[in-house]
Protein backbone atom coordinates (compact mmCIF):
# COMPACT_ATOMS: atom_id res chain seq x y z
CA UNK A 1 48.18 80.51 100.43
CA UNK A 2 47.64 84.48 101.41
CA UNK A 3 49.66 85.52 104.06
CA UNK A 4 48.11 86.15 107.42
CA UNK A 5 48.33 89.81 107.00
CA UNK A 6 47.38 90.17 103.28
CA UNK A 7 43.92 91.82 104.19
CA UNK A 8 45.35 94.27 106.36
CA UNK A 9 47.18 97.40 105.56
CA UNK A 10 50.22 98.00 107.46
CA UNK A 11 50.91 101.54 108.58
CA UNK A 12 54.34 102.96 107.69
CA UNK A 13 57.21 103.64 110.05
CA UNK A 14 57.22 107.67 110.52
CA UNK A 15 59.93 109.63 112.21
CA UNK A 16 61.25 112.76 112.15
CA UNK A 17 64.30 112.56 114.32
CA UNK A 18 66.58 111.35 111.34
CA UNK A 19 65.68 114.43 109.53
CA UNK A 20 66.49 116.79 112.73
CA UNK A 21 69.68 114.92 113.03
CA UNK A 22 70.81 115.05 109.59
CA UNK A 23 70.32 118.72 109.85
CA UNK A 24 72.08 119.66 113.06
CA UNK A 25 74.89 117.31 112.27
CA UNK A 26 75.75 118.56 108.96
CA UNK A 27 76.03 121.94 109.89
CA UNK A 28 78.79 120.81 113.06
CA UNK A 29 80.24 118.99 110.68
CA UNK A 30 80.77 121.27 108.09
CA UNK A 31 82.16 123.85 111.22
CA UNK A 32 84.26 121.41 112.35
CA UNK A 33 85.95 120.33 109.39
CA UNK A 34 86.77 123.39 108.25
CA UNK A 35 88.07 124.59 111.98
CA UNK A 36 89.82 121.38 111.93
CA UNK A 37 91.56 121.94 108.51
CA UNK A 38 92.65 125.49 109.83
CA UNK A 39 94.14 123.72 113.06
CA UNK A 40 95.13 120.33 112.26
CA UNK A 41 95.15 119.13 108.52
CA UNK A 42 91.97 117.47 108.99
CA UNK A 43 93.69 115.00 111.33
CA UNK A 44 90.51 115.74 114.27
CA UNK A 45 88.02 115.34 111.93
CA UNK A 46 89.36 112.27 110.99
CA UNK A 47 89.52 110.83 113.92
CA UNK A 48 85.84 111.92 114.92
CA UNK A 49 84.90 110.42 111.94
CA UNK A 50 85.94 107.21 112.15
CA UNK A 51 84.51 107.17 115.72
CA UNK A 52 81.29 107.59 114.04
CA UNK A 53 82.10 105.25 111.43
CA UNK A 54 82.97 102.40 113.55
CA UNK A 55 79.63 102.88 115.97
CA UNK A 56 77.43 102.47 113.46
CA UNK A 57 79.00 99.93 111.73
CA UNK A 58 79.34 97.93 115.05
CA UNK A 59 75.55 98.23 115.29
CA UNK A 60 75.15 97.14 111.92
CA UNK A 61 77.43 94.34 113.02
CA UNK A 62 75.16 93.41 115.82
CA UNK A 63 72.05 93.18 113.83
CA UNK A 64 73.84 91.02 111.16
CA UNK A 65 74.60 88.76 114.30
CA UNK A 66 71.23 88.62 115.15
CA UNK A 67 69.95 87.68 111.74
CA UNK A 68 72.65 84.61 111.38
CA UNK A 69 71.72 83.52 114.89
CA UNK A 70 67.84 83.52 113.55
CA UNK A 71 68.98 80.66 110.41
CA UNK A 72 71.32 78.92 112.40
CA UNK A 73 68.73 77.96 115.38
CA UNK A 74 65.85 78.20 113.20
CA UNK A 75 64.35 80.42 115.87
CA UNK A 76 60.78 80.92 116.33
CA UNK A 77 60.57 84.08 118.53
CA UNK A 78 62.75 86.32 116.21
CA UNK A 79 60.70 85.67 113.03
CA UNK A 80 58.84 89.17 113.97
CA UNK A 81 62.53 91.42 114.57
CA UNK A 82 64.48 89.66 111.53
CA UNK A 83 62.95 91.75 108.71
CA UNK A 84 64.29 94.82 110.39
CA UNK A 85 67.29 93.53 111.61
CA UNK A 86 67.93 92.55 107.71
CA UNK A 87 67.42 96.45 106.97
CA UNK A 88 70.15 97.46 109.61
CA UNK A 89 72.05 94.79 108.42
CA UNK A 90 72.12 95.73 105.00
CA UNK A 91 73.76 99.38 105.74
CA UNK A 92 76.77 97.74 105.57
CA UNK A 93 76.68 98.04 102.06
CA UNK A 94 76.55 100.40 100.33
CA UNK A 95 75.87 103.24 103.03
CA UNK A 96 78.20 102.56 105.45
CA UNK A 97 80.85 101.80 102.83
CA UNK A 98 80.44 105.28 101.08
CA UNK A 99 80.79 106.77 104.61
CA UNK A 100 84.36 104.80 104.93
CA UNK A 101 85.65 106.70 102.28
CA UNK A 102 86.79 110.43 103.92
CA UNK A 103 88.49 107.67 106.34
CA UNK A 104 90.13 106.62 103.16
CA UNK A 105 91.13 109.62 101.76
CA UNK A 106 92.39 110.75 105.38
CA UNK A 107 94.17 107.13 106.23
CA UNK A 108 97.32 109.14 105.96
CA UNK A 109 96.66 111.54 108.73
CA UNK A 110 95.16 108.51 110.79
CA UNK A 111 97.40 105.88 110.86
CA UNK A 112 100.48 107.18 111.63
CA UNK A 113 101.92 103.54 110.25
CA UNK A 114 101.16 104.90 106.62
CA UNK A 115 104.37 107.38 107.26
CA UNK A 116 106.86 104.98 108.35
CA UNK A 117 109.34 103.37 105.89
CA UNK A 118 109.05 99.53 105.98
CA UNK A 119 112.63 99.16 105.53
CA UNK A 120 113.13 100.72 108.72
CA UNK A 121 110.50 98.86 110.84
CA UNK A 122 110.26 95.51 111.27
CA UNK A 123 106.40 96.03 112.65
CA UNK A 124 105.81 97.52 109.37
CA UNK A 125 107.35 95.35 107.23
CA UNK A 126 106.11 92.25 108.73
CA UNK A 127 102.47 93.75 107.90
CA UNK A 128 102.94 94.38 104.62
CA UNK A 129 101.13 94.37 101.95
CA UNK A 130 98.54 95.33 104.30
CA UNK A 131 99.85 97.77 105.97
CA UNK A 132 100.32 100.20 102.64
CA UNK A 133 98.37 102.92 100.80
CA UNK A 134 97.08 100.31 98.26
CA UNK A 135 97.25 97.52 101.01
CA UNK A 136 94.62 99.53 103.12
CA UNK A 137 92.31 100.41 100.20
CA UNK A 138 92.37 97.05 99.14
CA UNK A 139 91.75 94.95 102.38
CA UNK A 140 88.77 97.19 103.28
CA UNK A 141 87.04 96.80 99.94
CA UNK A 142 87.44 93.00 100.57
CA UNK A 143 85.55 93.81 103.93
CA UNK A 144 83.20 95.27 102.48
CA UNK A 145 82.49 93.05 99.36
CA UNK A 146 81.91 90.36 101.83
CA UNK A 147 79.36 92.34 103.74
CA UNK A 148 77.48 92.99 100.63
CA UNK A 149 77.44 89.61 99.42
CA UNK A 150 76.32 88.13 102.73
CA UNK A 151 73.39 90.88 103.61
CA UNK A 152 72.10 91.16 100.12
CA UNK A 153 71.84 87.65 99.94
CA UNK A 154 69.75 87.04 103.32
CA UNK A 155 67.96 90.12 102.13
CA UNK A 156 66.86 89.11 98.66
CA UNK A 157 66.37 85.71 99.79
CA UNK A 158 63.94 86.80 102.72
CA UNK A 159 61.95 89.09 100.55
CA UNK A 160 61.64 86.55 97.87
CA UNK A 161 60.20 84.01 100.22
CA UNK A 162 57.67 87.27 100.97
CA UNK A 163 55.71 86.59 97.37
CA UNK A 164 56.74 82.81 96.87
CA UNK A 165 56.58 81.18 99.67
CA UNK A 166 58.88 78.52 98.77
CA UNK A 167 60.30 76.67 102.05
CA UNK A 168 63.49 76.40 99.54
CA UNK A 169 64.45 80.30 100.11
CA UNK A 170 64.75 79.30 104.24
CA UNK A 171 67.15 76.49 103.14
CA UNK A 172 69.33 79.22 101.12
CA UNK A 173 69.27 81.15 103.54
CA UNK A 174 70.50 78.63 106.24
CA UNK A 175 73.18 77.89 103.54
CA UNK A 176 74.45 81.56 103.70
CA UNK A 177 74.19 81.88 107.62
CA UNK A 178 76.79 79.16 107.67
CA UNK A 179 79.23 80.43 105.70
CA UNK A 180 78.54 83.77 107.11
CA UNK A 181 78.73 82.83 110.24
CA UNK A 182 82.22 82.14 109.76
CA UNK A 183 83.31 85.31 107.62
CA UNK A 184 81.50 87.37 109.71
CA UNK A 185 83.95 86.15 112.45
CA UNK A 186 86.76 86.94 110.36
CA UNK A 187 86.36 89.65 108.65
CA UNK A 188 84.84 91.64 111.70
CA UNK A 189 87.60 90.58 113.68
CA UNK A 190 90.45 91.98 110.76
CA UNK A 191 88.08 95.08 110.14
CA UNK A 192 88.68 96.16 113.96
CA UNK A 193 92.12 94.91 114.27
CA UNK A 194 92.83 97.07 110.61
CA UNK A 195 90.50 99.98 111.13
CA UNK A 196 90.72 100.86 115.33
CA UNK A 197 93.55 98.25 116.94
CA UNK A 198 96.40 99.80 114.13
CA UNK A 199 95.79 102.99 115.47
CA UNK A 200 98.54 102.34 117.81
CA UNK A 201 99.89 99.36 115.61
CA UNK A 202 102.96 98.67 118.32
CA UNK A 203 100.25 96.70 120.80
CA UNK A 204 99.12 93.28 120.32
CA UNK A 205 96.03 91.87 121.70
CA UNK A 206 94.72 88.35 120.57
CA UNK A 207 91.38 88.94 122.44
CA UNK A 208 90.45 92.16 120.65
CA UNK A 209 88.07 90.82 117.76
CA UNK A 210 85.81 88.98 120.36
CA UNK A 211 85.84 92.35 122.63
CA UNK A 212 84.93 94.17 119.27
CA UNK A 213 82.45 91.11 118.57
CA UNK A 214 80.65 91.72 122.06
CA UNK A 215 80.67 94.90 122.24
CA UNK A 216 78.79 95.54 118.56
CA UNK A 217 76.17 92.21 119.28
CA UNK A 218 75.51 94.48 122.88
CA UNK A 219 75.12 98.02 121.14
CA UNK A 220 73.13 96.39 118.27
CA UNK A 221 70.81 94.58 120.60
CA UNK A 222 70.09 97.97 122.64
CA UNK A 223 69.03 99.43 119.08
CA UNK A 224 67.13 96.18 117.94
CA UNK A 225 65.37 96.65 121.77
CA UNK A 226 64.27 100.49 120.76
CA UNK A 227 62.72 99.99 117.46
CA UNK A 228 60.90 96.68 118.59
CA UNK A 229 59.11 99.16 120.77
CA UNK A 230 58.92 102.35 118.53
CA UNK A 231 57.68 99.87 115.83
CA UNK A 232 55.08 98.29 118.43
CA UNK A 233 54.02 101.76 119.68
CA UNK A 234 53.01 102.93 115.74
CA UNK A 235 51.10 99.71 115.26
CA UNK A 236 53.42 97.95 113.13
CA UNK A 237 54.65 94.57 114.59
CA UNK A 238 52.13 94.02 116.48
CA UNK A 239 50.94 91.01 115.21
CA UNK A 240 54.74 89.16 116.04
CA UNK A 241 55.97 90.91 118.94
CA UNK A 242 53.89 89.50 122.21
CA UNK A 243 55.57 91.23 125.84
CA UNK A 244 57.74 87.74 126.01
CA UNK A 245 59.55 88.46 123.01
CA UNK A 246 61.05 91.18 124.83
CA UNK A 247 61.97 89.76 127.64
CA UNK A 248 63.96 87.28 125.57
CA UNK A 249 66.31 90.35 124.15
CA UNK A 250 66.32 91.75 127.37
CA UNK A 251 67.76 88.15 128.57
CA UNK A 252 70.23 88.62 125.53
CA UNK A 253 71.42 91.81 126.46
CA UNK A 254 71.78 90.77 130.17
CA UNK A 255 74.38 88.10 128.15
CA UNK A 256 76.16 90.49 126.02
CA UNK A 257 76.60 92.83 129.19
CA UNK A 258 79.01 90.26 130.81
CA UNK A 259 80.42 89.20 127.92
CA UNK A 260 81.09 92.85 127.08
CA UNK A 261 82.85 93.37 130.55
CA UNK A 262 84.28 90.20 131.05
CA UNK A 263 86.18 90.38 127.17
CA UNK A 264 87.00 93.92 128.13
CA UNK A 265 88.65 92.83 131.67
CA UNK A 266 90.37 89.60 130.98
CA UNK A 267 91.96 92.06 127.69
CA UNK A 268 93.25 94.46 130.41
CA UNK A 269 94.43 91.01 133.15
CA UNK A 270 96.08 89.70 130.47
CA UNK A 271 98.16 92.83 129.30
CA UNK A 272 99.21 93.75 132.99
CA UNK A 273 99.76 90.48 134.09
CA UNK A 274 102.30 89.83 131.68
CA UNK A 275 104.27 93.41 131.75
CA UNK A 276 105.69 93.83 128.93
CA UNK A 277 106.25 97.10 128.08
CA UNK A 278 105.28 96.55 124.39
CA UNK A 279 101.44 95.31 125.14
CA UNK A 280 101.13 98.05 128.63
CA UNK A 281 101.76 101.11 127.49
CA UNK A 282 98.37 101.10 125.86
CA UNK A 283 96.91 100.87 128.99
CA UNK A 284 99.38 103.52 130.84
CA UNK A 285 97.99 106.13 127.77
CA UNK A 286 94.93 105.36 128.85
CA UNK A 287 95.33 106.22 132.65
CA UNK A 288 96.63 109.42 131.86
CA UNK A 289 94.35 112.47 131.95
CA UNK A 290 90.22 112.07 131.18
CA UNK A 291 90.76 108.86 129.82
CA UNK A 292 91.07 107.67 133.51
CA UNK A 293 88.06 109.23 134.22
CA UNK A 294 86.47 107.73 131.26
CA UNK A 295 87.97 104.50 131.97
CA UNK A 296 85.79 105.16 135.71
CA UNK A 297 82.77 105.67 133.90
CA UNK A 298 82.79 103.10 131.27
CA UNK A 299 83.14 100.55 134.88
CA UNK A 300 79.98 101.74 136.24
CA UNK A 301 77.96 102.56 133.18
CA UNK A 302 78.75 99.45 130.94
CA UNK A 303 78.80 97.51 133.33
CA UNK A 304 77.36 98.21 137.01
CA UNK A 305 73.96 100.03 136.15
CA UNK A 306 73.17 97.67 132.83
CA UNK A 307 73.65 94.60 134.77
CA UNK A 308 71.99 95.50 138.08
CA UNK A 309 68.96 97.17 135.88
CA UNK A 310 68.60 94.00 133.77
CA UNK A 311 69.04 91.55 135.94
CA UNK A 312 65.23 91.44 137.69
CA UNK A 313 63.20 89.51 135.34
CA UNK A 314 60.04 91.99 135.44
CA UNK A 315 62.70 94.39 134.42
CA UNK A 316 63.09 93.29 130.94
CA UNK A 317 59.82 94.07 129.42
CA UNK A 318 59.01 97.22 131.55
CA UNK A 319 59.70 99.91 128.62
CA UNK A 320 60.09 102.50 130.61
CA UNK A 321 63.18 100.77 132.62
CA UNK A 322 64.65 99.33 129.48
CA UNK A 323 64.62 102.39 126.77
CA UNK A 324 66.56 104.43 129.24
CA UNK A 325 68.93 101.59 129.80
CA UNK A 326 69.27 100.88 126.24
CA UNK A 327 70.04 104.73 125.83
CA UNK A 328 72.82 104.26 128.47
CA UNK A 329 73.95 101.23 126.50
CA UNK A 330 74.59 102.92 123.40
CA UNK A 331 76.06 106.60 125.06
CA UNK A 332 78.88 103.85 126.84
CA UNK A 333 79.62 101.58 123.80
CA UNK A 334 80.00 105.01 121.97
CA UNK A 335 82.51 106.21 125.01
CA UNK A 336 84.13 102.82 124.90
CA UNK A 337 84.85 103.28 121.20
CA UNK A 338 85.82 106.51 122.03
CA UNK A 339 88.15 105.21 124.39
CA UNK A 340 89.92 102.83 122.13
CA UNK A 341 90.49 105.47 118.94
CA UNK A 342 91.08 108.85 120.81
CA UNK A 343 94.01 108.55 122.85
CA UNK A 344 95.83 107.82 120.02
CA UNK A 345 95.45 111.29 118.93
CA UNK A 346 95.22 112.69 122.14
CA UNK A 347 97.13 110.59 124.56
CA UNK A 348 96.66 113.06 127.60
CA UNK A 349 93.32 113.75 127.29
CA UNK A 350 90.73 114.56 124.87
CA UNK A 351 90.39 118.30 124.19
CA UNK A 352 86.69 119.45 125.29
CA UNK A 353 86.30 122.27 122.42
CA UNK A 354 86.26 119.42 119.70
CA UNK A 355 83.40 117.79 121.75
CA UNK A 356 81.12 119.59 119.11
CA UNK A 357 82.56 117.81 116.08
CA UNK A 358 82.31 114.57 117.67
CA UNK A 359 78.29 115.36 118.46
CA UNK A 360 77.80 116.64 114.88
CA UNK A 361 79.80 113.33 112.71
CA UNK A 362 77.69 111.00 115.51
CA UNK A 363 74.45 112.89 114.60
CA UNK A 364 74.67 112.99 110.26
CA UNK A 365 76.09 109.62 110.16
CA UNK A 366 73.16 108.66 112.98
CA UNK A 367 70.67 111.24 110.36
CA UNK A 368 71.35 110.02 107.12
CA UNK A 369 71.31 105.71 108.01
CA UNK A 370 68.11 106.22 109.95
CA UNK A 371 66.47 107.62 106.45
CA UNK A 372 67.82 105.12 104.35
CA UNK A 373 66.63 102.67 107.22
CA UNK A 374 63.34 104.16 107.21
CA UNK A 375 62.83 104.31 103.52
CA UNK A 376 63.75 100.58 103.23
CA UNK A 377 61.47 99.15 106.21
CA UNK A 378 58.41 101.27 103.82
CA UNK A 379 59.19 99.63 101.23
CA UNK A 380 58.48 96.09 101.96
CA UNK A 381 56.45 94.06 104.77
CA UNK A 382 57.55 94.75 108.13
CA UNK A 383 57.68 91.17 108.85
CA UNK A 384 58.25 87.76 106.78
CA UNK A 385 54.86 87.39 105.36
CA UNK A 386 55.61 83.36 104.96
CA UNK A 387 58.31 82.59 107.04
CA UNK A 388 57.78 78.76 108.12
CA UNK A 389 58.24 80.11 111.72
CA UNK A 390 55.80 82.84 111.65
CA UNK A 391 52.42 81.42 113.32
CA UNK A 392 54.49 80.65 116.06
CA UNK A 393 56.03 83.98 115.87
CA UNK A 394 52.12 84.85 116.42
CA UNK A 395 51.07 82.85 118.97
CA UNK A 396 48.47 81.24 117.17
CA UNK A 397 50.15 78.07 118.05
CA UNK A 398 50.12 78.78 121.59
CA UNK A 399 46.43 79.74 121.12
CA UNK A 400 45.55 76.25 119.45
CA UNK A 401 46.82 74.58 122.64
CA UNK A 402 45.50 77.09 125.09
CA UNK A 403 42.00 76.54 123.21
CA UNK A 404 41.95 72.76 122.96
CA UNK A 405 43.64 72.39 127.07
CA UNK A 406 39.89 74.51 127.96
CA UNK A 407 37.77 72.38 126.06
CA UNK A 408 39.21 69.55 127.18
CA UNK A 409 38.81 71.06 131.19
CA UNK A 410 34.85 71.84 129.49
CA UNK A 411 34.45 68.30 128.30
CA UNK A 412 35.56 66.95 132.05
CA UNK A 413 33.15 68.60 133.75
């Protein structure tokens, strides 16, 4: 059986931002790096680049999410986003873990836990193997092994399905959202405890992998939001994305918005409430200079304006409310992130002149994964050509009601 857009030729996703990006980021990176050599070691650019790092990866994260979420409910609606959300997915690996590596090769001027003596430290020492040279390298390649395994599977399956057809590649792939499910718990919640929470290894926090876990589902959903619409602007999903389909992420990332502030506030109850000095002083960093400010900021703009903006229902598929507040989304998850690495290199503020670094990393990170997104959305259908799910994605189930409920008000009268 053809698929119900084998007669039609799909045009392919153009855009030159990643380009302009790519370009204006390498050349603040390169100036940066080599300022921050002169100054530092490297130690700034490190830390702006694993800022980077972890953004994207957290959106990368989110879209993952989404895709497991599509197996395990055998969802109708998301038939026409999953195709992409398996290409931002599937940055993971190997992009995203070839950008890791400077992070690597810098680990020593990031984690400060890298130059204390185990003997000496009973935080150390109770961490180890992990928390070695060989421990680090070793623990993130397990991270991102899984990540490969997991994505390529889904990936492969769901483009197999494209020329076969066979209803047995959506029971694989319901087999590997299971057990994903479940890594991607773990290993996301050990990737931000290794990779952001060790940065000041001293403080404990039991609820930061579901903070982490919110805050990457919200980011990724703000990007999924942006390219549904860029990609139903050009023409290309327009077969599976009808207006309601929109309102149904914009219902998701009224969700993720609470549970984004809510993770983020019963963290800081918990910590204060308690007192002890070895869990607050994370906190008292962090009220210290601009990060109070920032701290401010993050209240109202993660918060405040996304909820109050999503919360009308007419809101949520009015474009021209939503892509602004999906910009917001992504500028505070970034300043959230920003707010959780930083002060660990600069406890009493973060030093304005090195804003430019920060900008350039975000920008040929953001550059260089939107062409490799770009090129891999070209190369195959934009959407499951023979997902069981994808008439209804459609509407022409919908339709076949709609049609018989008027003949059936014709035949009455």
């Amino acid at each position: 059986m053809s698929s119900p857009s084998s007669n039609q030729t799909t045009p392919a996703l153009k855009s030159a931002l990643p380009g302009a990006m790519l370009v204006i980021g390498a050349v603040l990176t390169v100036i940066g790096f080599v300022a921050s050599i002169k100054h530092n070691g490297g130690t700034e650019f490190g830390f702006a680049w694993l800022l980077a790092f972890v953004f994207y990866y957290s959106v990368a994260l989110g879209a993952l999410f989404l895709v497991l979420v599509h197996h395990l409910t055998d969802a109708g609606w998301s038939v026409g986003i999953r195709r992409f959300c398996e290409h931002l997915a599937s940055l993971l690996f190997p992009a995203l873990a070839v950008l890791f590596l400077p992070i690597g090769l810098l680990a020593p001027k990031i984690y400060s836990w890298l130059a204390e003596n185990p003997t000496t430290n009973n935080l150390i020492a109770a961490r180890q193997p992990v928390f070695s040279t060989v421990g680090f390298w070793v623990t993130s390649g397990i991270f991102f092994t899984v990540w490969w395994l997991l994505t390529s599977r889904l990936r492969s399956l769901s483009l197999q399905q494209d020329k076969t057809g066979a209803a047995e590649c959506t029971h694989k792939m319901r087999f590997h959202a299971g057990w994903g499910i479940v890594a991607f718990a773990l290993v996301l919640t050990f990737s931000a405890a290794l990779w952001m929470k060790s940065l000041q290894y001293q403080w404990f926090s039991a609820m930061y992998g579901v903070y982490f876990f919110a805050s990457s589902v919200w980011a990724g959903l703000a990007f999924v939001y942006v390219i549904a619409v860029a990609l139903l602007r050009q023409g290309i999903l327009t077969p599976v994305l009808k207006q309601n389909y929109f309102y149904f992420i914009g219902v998701l990332l009224l969700g993720f918005t609470l549970l984004s502030a809510y993770t983020e506030f019963a963290q800081y109850f918990v910590v204060w409430n308690a007192n002890v000095p070895e869990e607050t002083f994370w906190y008292l960093i962090r009220e210290q200079g601009g990060w109070w400010w920032l701290s401010m900021a993050l209240i109202v703009g993660k918060f405040f304006v996304p909820f109050f903006a999503l919360l009308p229902v007419h809101t949520k598929t009015n474009f021209k409310v939503l892509i602004p507040v999906c910009v917001l989304i992504a500028v505070m998850h970034f300043a959230d992130l920003a707010f959780n690495i930083l002060p660990a290199w600069h406890p009493g503020g973060h030093h304005v002149k090195w804003l430019f670094l920060h900008i350039g990393c975000l920008l040929f990170m953001g550059g260089l994964l939107g062409k490799i997104f770009i090129k891999k959305f070209n190369a195959h259908p934009p959407y499951p050509q023979r997902d069981p799910r994808l008439l209804e994605a459609m509407g022409v189930s919908q339709n076949i009601v709609n049609d018989l409920v008027e003949a059936n008000k014709a035949g009455a009268k």
